[in-house]
N, C-alpha and C. Protein backbone atom coordinates (compact mmCIF):
# COMPACT_ATOMS: atom_id res chain seq x y z
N UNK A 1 0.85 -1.18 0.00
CA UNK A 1 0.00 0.00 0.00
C UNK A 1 0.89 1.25 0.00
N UNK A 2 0.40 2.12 -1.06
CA UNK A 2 1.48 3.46 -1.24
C UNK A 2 1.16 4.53 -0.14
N UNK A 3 1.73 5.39 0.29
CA UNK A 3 1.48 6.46 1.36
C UNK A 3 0.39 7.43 0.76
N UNK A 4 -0.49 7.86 1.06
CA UNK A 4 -1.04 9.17 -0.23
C UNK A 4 -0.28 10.48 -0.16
N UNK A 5 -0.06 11.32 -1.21
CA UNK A 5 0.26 12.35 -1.02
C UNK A 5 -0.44 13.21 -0.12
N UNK A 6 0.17 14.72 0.38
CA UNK A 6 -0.75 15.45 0.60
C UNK A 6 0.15 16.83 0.16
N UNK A 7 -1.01 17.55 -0.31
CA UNK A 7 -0.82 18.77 -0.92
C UNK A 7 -1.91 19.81 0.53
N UNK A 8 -0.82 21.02 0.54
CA UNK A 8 -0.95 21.74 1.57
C UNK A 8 -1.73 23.24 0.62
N UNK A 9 -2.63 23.55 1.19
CA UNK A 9 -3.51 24.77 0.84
C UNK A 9 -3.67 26.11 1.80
N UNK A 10 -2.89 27.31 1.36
CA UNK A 10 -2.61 28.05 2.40
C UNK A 10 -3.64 29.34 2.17
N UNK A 11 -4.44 29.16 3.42
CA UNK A 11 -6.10 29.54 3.27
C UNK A 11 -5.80 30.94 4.27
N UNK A 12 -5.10 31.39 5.27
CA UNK A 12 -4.29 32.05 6.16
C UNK A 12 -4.56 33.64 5.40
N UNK A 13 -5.42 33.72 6.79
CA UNK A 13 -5.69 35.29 6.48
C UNK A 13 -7.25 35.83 5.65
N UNK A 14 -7.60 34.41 5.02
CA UNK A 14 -8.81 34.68 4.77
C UNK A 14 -10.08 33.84 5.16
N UNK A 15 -11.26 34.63 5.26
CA UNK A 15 -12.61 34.86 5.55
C UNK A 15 -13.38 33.75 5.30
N UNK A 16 -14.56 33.29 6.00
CA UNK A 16 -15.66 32.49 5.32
C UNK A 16 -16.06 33.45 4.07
N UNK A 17 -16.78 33.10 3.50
CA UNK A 17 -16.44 31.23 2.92
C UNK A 17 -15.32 31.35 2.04
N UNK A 18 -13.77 31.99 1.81
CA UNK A 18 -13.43 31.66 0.82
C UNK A 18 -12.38 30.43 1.24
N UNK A 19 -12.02 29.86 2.56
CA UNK A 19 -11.32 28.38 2.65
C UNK A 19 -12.05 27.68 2.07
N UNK A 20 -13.37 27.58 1.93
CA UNK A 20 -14.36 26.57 1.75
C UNK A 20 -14.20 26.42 0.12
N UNK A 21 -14.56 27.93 -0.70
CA UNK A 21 -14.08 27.75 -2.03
C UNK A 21 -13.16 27.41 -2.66
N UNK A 22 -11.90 27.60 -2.33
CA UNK A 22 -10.67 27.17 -2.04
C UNK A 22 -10.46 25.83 -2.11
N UNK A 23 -10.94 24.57 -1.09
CA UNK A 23 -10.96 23.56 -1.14
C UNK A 23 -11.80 23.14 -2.37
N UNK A 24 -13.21 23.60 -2.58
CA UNK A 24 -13.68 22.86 -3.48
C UNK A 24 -13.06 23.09 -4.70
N UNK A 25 -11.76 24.42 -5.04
CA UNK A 25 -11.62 24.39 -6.73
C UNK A 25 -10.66 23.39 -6.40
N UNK A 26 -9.82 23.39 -5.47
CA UNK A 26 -7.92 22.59 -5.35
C UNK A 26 -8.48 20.96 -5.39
N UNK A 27 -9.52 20.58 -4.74
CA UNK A 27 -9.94 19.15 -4.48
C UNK A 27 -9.58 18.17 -6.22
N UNK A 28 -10.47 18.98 -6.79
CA UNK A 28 -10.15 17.87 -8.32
C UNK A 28 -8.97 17.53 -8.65
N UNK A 29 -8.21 18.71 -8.19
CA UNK A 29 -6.50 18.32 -8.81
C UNK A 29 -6.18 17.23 -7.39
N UNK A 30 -6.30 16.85 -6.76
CA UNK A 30 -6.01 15.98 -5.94
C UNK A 30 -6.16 14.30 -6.32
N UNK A 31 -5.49 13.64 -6.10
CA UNK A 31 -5.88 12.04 -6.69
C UNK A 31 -6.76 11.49 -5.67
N UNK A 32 -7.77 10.51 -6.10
CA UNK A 32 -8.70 9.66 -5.03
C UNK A 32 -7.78 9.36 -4.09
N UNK A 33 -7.78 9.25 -2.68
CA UNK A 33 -7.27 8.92 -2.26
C UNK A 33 -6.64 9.40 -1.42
N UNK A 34 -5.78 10.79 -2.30
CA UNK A 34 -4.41 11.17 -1.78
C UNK A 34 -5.38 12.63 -0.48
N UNK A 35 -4.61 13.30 0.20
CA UNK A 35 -5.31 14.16 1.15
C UNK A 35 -4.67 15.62 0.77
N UNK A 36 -5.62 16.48 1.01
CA UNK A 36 -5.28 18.02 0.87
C UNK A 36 -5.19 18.33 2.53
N UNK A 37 -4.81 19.07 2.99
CA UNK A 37 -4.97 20.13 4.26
C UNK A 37 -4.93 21.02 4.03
N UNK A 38 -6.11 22.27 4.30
CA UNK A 38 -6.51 23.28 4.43
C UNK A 38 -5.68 24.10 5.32
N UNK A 39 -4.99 24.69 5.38
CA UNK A 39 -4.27 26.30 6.58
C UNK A 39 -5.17 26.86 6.61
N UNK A 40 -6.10 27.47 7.29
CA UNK A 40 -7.15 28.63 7.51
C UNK A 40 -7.08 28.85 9.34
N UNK A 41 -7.12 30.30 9.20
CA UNK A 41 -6.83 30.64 10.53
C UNK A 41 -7.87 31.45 10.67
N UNK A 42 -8.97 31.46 9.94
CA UNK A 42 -10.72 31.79 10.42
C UNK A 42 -11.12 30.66 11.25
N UNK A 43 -11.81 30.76 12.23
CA UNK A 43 -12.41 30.18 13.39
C UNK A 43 -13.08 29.43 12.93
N UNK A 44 -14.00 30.11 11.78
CA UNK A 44 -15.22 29.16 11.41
C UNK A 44 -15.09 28.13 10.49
N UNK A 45 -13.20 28.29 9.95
CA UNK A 45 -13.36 26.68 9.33
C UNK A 45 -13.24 25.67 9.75
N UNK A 46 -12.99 25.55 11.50
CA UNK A 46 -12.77 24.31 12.13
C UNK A 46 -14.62 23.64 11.83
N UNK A 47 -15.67 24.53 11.59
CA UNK A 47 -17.11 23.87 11.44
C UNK A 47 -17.08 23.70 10.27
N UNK A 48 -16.38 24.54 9.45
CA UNK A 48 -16.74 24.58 7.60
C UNK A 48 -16.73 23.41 7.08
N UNK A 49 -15.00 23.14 7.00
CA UNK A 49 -13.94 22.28 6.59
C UNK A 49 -15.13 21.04 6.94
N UNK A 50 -15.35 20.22 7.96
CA UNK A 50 -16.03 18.87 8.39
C UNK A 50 -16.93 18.94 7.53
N UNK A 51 -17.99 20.15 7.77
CA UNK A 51 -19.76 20.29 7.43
C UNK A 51 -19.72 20.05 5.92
N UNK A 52 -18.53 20.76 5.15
CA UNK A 52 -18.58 20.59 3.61
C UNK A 52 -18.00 19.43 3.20
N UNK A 53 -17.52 18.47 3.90
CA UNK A 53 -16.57 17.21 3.62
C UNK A 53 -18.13 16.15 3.79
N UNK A 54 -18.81 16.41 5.03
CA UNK A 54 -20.01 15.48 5.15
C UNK A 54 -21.13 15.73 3.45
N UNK A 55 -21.41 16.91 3.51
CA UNK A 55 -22.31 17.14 2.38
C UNK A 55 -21.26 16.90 1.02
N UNK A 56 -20.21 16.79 0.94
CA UNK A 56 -19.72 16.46 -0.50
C UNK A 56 -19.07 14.92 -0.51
N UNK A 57 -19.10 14.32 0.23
CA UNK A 57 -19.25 13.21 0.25
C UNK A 57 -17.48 12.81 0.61
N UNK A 58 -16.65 13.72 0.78
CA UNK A 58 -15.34 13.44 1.10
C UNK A 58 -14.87 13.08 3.06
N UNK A 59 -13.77 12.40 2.88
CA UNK A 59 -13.39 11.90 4.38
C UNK A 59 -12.90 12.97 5.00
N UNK A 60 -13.30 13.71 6.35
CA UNK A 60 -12.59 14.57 6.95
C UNK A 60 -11.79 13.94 8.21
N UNK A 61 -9.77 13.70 7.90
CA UNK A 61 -9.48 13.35 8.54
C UNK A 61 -9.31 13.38 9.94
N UNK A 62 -9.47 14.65 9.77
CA UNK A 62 -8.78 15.77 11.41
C UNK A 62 -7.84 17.42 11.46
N UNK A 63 -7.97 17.67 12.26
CA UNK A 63 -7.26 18.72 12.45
C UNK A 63 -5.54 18.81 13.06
N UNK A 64 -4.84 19.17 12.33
CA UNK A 64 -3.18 19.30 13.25
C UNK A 64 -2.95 20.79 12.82
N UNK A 65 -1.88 20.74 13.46
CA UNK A 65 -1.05 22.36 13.38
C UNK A 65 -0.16 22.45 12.55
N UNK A 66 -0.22 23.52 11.92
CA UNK A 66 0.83 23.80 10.89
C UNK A 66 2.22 24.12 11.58
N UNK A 67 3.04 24.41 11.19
CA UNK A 67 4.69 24.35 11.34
C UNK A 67 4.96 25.99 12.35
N UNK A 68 3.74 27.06 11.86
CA UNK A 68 3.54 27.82 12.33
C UNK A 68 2.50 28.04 13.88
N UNK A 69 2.20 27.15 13.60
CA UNK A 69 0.76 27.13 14.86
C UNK A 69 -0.57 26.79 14.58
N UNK A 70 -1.08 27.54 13.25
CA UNK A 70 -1.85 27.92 12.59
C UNK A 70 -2.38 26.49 11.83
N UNK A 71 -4.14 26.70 12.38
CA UNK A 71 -4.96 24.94 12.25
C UNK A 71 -4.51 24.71 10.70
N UNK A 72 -4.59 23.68 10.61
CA UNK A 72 -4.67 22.59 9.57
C UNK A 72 -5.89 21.71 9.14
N UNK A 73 -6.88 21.72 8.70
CA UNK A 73 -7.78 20.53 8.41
C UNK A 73 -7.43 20.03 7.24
N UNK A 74 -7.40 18.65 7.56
CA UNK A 74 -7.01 17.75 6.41
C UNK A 74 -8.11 16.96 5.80
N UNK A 75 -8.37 16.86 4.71
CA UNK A 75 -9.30 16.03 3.55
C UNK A 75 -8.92 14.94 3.20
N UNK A 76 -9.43 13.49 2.99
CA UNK A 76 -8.98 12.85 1.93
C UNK A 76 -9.82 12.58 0.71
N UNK A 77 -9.47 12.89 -0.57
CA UNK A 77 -10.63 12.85 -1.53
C UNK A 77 -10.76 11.30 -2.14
N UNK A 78 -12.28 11.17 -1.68
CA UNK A 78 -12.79 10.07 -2.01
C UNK A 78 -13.53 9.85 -3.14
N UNK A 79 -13.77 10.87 -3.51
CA UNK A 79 -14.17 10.39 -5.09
C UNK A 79 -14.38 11.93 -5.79
């Protein structure tokens, strides 16, 4: 079994909803499988990030910290 990639999305500094848009254009370029993480240091994407992963049908892995401090939500795209 191969590791998946993950490609990092630096959302930092901006507003609902544009992490949310953000993820949905970057997601396609992503392979099934492989995981994106979101950087957004708006509050409201720790609810976004999950709520739009449940309604689009993708895995929301969890949250870690970036290298800076600054949340991380990670995706894996499932289809």
């Amino acid at each position: 079994m191969t590791t998946p990639r993950m490609t990092e999305l630096d959302c930092r500094g901006q507003v609902c909803p544009r992490p949310i848009i953000e993820l949905a254009r970057a997601l396609p370029g992503v392979a099934i499988g492989d995981l994106l993480a979101v950087v957004a240091d708006d509050p409201a994407a720790r609810h976004d990030v999950p709520a739009w992963c449940r309604m689009r049908g993708q895995e929301y892995v969890g949250e870690e910290s970036a290298d800076d401090g600054a949340p991380r939500y990670v995706v894996r795209r499932v289809s």
